[in-house]
PDB file of N, CA and C in Angstrom:
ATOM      1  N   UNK A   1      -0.044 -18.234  14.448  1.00  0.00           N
ATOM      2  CA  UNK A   1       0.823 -17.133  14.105  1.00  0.00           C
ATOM      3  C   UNK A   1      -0.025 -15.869  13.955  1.00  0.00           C
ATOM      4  N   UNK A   2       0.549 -15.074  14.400  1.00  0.00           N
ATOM      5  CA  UNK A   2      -0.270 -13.517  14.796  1.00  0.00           C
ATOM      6  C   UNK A   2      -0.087 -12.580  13.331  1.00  0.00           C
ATOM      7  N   UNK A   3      -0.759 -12.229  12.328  1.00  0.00           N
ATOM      8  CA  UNK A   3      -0.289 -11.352  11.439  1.00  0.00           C
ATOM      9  C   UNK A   3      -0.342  -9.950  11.990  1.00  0.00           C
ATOM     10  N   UNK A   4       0.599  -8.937  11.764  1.00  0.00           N
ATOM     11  CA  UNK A   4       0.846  -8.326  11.832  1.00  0.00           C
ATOM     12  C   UNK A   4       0.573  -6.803  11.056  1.00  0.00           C
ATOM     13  N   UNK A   5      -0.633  -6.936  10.948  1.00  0.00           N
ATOM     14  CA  UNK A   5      -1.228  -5.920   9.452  1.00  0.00           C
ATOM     15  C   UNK A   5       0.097  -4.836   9.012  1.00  0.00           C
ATOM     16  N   UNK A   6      -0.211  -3.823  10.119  1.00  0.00           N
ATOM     17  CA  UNK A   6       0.853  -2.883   9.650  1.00  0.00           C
ATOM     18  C   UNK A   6       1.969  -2.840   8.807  1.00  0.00           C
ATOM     19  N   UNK A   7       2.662  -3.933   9.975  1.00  0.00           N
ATOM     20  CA  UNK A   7       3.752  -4.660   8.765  1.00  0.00           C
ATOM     21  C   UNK A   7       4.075  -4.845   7.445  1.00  0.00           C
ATOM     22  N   UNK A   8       2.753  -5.768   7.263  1.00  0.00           N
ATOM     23  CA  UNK A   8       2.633  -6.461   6.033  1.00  0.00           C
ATOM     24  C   UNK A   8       2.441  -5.462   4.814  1.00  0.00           C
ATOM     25  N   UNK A   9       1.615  -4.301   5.215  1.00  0.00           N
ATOM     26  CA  UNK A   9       1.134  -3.245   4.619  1.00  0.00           C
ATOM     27  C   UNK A   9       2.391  -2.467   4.135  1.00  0.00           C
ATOM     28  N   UNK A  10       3.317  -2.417   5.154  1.00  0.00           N
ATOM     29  CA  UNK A  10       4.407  -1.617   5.000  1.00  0.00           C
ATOM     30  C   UNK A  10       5.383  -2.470   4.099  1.00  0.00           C
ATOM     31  N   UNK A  11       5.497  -3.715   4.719  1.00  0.00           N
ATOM     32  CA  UNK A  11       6.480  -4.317   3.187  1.00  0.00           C
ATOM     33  C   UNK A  11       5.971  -4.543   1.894  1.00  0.00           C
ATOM     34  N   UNK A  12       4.584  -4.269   1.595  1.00  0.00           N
ATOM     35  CA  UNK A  12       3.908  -4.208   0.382  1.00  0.00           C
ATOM     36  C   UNK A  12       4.094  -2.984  -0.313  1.00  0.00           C
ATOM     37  N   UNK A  13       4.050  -1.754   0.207  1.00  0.00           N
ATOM     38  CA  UNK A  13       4.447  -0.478  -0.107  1.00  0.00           C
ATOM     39  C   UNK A  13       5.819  -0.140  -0.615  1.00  0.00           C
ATOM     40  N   UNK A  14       6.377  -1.328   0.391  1.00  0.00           N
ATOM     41  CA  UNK A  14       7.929  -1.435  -0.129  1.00  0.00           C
ATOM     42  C   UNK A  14       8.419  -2.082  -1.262  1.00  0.00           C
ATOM     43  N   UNK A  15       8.073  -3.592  -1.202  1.00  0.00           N
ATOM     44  CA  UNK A  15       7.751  -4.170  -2.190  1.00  0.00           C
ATOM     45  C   UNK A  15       7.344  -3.552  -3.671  1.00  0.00           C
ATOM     46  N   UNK A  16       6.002  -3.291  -3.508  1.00  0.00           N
ATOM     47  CA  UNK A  16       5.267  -2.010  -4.956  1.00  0.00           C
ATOM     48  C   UNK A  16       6.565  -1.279  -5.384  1.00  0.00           C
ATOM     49  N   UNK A  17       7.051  -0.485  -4.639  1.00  0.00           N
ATOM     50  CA  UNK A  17       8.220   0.904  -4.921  1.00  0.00           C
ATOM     51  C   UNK A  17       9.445   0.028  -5.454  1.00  0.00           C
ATOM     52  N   UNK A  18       9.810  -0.889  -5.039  1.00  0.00           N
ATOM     53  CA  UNK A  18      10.775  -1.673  -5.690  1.00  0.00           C
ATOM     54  C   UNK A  18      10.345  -2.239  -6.959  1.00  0.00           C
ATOM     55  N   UNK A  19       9.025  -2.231  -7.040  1.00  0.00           N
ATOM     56  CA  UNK A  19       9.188  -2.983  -8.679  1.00  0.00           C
ATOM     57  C   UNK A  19       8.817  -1.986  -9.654  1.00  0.00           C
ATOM     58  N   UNK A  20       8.044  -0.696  -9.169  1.00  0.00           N
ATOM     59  CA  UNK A  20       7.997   0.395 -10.244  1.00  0.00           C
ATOM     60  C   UNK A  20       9.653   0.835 -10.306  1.00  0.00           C
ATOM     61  N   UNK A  21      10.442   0.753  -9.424  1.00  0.00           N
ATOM     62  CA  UNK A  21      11.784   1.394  -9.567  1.00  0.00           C
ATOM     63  C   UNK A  21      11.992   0.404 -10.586  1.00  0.00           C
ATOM     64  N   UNK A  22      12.130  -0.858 -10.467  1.00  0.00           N
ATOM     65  CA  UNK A  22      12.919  -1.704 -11.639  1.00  0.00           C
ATOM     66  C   UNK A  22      12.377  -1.486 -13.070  1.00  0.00           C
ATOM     67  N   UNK A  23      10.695  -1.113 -13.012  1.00  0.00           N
ATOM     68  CA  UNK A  23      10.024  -1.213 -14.255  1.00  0.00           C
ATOM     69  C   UNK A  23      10.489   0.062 -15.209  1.00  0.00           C
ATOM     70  N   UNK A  24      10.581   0.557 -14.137  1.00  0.00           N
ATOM     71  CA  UNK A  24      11.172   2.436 -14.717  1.00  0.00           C
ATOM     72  C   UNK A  24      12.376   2.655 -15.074  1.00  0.00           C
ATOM     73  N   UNK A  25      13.302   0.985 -14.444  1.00  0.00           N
ATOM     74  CA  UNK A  25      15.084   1.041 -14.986  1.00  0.00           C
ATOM     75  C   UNK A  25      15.239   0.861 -16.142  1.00  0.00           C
ATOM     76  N   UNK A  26      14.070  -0.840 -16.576  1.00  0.00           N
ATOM     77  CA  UNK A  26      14.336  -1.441 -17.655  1.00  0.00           C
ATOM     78  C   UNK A  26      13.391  -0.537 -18.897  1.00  0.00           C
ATOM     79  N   UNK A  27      12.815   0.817 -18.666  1.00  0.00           N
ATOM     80  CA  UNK A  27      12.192   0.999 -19.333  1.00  0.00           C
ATOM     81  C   UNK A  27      10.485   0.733 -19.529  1.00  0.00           C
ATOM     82  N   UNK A  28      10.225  -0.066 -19.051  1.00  0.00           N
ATOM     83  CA  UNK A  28       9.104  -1.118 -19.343  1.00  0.00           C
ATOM     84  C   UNK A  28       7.968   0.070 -18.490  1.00  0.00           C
ATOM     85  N   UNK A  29       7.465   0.617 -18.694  1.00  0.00           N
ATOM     86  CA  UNK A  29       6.311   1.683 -17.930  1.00  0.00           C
ATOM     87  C   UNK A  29       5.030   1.155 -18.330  1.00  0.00           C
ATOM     88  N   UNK A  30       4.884  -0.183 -19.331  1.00  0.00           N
ATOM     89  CA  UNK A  30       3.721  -0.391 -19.123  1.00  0.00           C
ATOM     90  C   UNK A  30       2.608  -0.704 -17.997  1.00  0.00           C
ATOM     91  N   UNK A  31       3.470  -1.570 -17.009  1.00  0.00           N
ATOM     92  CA  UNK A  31       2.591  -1.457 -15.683  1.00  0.00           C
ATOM     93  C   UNK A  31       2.559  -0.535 -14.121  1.00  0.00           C
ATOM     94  N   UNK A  32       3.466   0.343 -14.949  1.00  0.00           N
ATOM     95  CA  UNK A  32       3.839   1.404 -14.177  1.00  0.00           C
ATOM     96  C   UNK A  32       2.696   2.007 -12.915  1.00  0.00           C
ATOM     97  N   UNK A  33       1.597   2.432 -13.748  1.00  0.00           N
ATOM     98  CA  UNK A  33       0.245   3.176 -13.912  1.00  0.00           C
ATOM     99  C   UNK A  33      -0.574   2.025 -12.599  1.00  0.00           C
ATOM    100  N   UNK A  34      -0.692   0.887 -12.800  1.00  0.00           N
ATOM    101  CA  UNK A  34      -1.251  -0.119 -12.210  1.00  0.00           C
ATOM    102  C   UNK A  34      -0.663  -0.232 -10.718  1.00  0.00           C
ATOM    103  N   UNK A  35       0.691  -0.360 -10.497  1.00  0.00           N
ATOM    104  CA  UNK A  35       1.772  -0.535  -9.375  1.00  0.00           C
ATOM    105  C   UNK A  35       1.468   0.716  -8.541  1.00  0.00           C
ATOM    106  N   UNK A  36       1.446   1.682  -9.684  1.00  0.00           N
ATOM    107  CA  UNK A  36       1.651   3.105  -8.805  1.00  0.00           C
ATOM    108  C   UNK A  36       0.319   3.081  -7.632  1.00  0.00           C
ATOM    109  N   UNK A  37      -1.337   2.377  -8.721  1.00  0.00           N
ATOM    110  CA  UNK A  37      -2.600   2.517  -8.344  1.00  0.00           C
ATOM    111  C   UNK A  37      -2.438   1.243  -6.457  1.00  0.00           C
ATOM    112  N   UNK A  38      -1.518   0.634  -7.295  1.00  0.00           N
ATOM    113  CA  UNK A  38      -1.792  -0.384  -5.588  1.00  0.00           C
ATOM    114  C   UNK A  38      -0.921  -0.054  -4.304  1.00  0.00           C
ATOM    115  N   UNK A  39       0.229   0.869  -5.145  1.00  0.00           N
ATOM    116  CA  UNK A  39       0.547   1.398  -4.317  1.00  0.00           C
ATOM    117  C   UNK A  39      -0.082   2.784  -2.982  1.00  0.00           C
ATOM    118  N   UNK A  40      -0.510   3.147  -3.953  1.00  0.00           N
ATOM    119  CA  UNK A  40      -1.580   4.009  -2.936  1.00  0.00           C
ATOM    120  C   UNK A  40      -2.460   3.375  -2.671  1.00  0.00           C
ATOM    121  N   UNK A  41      -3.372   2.587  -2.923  1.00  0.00           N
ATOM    122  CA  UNK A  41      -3.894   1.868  -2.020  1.00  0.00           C
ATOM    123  C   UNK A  41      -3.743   1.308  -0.829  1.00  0.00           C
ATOM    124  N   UNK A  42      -2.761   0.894  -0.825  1.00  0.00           N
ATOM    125  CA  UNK A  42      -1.995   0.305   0.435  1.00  0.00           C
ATOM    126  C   UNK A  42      -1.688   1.611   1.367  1.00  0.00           C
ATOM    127  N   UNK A  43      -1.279   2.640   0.790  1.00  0.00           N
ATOM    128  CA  UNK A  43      -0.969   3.534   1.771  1.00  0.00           C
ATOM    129  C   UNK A  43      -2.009   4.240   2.233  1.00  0.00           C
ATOM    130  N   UNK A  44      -3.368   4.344   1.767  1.00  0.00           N
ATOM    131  CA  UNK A  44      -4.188   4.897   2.199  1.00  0.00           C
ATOM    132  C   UNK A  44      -4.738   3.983   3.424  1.00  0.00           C
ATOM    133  N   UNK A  45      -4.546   2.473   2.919  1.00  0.00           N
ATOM    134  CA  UNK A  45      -5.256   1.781   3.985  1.00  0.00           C
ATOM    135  C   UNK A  45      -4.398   2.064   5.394  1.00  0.00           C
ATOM    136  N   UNK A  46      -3.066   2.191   4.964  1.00  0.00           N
ATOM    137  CA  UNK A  46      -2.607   2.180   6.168  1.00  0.00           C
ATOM    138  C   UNK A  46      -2.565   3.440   6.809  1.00  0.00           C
ATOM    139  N   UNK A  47      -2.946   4.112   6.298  1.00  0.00           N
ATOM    140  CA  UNK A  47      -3.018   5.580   6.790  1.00  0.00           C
ATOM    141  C   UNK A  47      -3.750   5.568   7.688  1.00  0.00           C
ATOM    142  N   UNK A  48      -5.274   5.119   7.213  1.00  0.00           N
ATOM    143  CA  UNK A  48      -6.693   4.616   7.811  1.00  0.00           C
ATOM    144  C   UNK A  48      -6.517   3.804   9.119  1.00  0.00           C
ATOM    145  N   UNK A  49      -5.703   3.103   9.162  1.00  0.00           N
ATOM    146  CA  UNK A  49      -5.863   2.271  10.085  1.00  0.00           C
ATOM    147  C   UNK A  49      -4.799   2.540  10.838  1.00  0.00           C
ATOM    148  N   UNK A  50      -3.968   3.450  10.983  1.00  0.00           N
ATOM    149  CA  UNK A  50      -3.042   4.418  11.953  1.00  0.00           C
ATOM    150  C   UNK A  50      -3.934   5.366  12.420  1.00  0.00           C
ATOM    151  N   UNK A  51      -4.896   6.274  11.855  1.00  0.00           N
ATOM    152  CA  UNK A  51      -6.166   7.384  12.259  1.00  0.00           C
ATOM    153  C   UNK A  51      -7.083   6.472  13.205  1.00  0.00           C
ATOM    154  N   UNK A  52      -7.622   5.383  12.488  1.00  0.00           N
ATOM    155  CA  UNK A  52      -8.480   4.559  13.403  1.00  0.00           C
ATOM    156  C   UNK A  52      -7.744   3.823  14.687  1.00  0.00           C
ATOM    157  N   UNK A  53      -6.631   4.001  15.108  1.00  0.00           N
ATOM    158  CA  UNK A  53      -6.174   3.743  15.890  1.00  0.00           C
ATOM    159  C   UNK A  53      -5.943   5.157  16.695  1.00  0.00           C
ATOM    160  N   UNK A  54      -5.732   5.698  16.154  1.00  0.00           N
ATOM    161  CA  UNK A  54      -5.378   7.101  16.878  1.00  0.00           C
ATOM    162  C   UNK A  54      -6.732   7.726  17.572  1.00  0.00           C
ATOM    163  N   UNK A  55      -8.061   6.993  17.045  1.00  0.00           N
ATOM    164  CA  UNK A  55      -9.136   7.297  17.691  1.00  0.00           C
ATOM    165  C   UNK A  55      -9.929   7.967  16.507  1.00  0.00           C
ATOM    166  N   UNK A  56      -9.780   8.289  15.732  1.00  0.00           N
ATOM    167  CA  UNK A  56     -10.590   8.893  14.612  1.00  0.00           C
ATOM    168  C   UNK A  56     -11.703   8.003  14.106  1.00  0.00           C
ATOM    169  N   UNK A  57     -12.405   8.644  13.419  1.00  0.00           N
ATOM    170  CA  UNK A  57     -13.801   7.487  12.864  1.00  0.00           C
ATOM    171  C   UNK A  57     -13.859   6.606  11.868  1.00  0.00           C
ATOM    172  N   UNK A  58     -13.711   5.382  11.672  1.00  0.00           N
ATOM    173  CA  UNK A  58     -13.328   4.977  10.571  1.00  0.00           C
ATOM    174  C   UNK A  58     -14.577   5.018   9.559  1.00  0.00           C
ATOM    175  N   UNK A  59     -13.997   5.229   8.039  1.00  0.00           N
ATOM    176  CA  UNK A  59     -14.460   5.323   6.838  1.00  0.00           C
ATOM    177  C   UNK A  59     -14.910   4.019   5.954  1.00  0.00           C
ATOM    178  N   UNK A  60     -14.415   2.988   6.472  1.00  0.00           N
ATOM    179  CA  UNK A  60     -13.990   1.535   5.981  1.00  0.00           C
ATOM    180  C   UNK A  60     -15.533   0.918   6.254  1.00  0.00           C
ATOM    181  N   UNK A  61     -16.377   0.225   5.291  1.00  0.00           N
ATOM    182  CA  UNK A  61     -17.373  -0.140   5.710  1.00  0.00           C
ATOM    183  C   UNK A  61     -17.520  -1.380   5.270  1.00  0.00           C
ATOM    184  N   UNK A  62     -18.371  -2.406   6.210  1.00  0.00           N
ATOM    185  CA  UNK A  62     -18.156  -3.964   6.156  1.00  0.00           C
ATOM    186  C   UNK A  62     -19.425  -4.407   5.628  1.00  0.00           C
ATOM    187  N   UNK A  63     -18.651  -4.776   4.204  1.00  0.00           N
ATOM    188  CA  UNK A  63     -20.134  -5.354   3.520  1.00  0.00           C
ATOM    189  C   UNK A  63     -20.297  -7.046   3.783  1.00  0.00           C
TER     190      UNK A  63
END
């Protein structure tokens, strides 16, 4: 089975935003701060790896 990075990246982003929305319904903002942090993560990676596809230089280094 072929994973699909992008994808996955993108329903994680989606995913994340759906559970700060719920955390922010019920009140509960304690892990707000944390969700928000993986949420950009994810979007930066995928940002990165839409640029590095687009031909740009990647930043990402393989330890």
């Amino acid at each position: 089975m072929t994973i699909n990075v992008q994808s996955e990246l993108a329903a994680a982003q989606a995913h994340l935003e759906r559970a700060i929305q719920g955390l922010l319904q019920q009140r509960d903002i304690k892990h707000v701060t944390g969700l928000g942090r993986a949420k950009h993560t994810v979007q930066e990676t995928l940002t990165q790896i839409q640029r590095e596809e687009a031909g740009h230089v990647s930043h990402f280094k393989v330890v």
